[in-house]
Protein backbone atom coordinates (compact mmCIF):
# COMPACT_ATOMS: atom_id res chain seq x y z
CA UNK A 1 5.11 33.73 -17.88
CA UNK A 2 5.24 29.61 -16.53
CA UNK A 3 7.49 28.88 -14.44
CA UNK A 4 10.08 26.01 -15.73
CA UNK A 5 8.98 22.49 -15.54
CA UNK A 6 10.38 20.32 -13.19
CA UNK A 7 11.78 17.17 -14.65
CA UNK A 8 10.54 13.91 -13.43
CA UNK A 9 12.71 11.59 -11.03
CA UNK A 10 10.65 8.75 -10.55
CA UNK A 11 7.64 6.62 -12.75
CA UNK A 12 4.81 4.83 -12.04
CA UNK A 13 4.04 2.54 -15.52
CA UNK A 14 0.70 0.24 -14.95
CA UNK A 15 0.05 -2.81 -16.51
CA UNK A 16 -1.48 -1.47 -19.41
CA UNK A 17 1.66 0.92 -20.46
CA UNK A 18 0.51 3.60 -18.87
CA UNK A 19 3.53 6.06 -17.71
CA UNK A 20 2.86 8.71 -14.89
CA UNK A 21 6.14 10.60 -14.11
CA UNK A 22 6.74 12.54 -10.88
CA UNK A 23 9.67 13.14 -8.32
CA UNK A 24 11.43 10.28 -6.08
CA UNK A 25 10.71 10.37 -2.51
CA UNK A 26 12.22 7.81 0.11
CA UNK A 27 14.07 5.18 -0.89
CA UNK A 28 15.80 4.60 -4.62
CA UNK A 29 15.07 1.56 -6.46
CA UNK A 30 11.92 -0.10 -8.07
CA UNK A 31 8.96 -1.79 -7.05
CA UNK A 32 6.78 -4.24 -8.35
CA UNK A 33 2.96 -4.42 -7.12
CA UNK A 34 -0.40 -4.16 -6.90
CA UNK A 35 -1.46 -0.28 -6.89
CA UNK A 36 -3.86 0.42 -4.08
CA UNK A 37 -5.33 3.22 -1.94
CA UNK A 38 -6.20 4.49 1.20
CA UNK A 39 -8.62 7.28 1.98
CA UNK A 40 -7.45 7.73 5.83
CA UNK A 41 -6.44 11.13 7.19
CA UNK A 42 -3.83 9.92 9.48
CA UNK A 43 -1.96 6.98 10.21
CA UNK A 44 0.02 7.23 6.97
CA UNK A 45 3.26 5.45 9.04
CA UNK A 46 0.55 2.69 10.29
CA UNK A 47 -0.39 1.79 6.99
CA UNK A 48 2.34 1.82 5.24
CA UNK A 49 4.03 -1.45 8.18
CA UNK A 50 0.38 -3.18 7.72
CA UNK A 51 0.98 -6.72 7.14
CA UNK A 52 -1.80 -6.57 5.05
CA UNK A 53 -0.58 -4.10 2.34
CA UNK A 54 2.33 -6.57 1.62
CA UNK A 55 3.25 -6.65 -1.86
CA UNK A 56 1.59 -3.20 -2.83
CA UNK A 57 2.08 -0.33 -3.71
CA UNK A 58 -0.61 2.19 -1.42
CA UNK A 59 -2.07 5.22 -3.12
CA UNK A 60 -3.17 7.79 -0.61
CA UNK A 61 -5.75 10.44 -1.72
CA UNK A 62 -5.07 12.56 1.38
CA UNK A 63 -2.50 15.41 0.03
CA UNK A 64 -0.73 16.18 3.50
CA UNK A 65 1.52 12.98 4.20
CA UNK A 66 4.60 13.41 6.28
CA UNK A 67 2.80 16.20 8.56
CA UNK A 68 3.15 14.53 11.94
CA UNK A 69 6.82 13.11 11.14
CA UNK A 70 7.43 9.32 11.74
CA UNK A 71 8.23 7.53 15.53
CA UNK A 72 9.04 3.93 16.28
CA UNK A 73 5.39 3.81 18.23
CA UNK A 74 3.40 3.91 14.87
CA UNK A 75 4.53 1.09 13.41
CA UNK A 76 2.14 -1.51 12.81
CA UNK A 77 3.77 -4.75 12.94
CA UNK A 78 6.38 -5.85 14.91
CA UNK A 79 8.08 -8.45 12.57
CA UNK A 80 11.83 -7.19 12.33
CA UNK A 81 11.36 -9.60 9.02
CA UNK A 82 8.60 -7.12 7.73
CA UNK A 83 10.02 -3.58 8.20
CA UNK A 84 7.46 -2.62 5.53
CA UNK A 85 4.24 -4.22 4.46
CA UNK A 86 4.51 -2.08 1.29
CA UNK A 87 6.37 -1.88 -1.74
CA UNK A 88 5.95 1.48 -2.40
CA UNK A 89 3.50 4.34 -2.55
CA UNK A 90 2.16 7.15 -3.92
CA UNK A 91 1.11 10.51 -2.83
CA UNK A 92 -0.20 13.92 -4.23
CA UNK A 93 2.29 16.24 -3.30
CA UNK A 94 5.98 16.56 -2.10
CA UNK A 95 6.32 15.38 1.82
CA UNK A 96 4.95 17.73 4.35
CA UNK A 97 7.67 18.75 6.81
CA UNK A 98 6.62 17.85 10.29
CA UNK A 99 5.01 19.61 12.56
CA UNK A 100 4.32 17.44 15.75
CA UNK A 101 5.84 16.86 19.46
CA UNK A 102 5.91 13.12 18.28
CA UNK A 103 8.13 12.97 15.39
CA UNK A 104 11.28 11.13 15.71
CA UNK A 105 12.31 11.80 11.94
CA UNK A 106 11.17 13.16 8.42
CA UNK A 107 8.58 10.60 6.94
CA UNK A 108 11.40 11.03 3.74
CA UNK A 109 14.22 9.48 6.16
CA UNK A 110 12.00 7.11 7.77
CA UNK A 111 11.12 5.69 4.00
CA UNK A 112 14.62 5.66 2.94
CA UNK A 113 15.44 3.34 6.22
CA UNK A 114 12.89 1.15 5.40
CA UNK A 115 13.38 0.49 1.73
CA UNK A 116 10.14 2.19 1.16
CA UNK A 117 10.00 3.76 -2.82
CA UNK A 118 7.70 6.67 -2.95
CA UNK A 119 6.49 8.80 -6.24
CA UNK A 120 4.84 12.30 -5.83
């Protein structure tokens, strides 16, 4: 027997019509940009205030994002005009819950303050 299949919440459609569904995470909305990625193990909340990822939307390959949580003292940039340097991303699997004496909040909460649209 399967077990029932989850409906999608969110899309990612490339260029060339490609349509990927899978479920919503952070913040609810669209975004428009260049898909990217990033093969790091950490620094997931680091990457994602780069300056230099403005404008795209990050792919990371590593499946456990969200396992250390989110704090104010891994954020990249400190331009109040650049909460984010991305539009979105992209990641394997749901959020992992945190698990670390540093986390401030649930990477999920920390998106959705942000602005930050996320597909998994």
């Amino acid at each position: 027997m399967t077990a029932p299949t989850e409906k999608p919440t969110a899309l990612l459609v490339l260029k060339d019509g490609t349509v990927l569904p899978g479920r919503g995470v952070g913040a609810v909305g669209e975004a428009v940009g260049e898909v990217c990625f990033n093969t790091a193990i950490t620094g997931y909340q680091e990457i994602l205030t780069d300056p230099s990822y403005a404008g795209q939307i990050i792919t990371f390959t590593f499946p456990h994002i969200g396992n250390v949580g989110a704090n104010d003292e891994d954020i990249e940039t400190s331009n109040l005009a650049s909460l984010s340097g991305v539009r979105g991303m992209v990641i394997r699997a749901d959020i992992t819950d945190p698990s670390n004496y540093r986390a401030a909040q649930h990477l999920d909460g920390w998106l959705k303050t942000r602005g930050i649209i996320g597909l998994s």
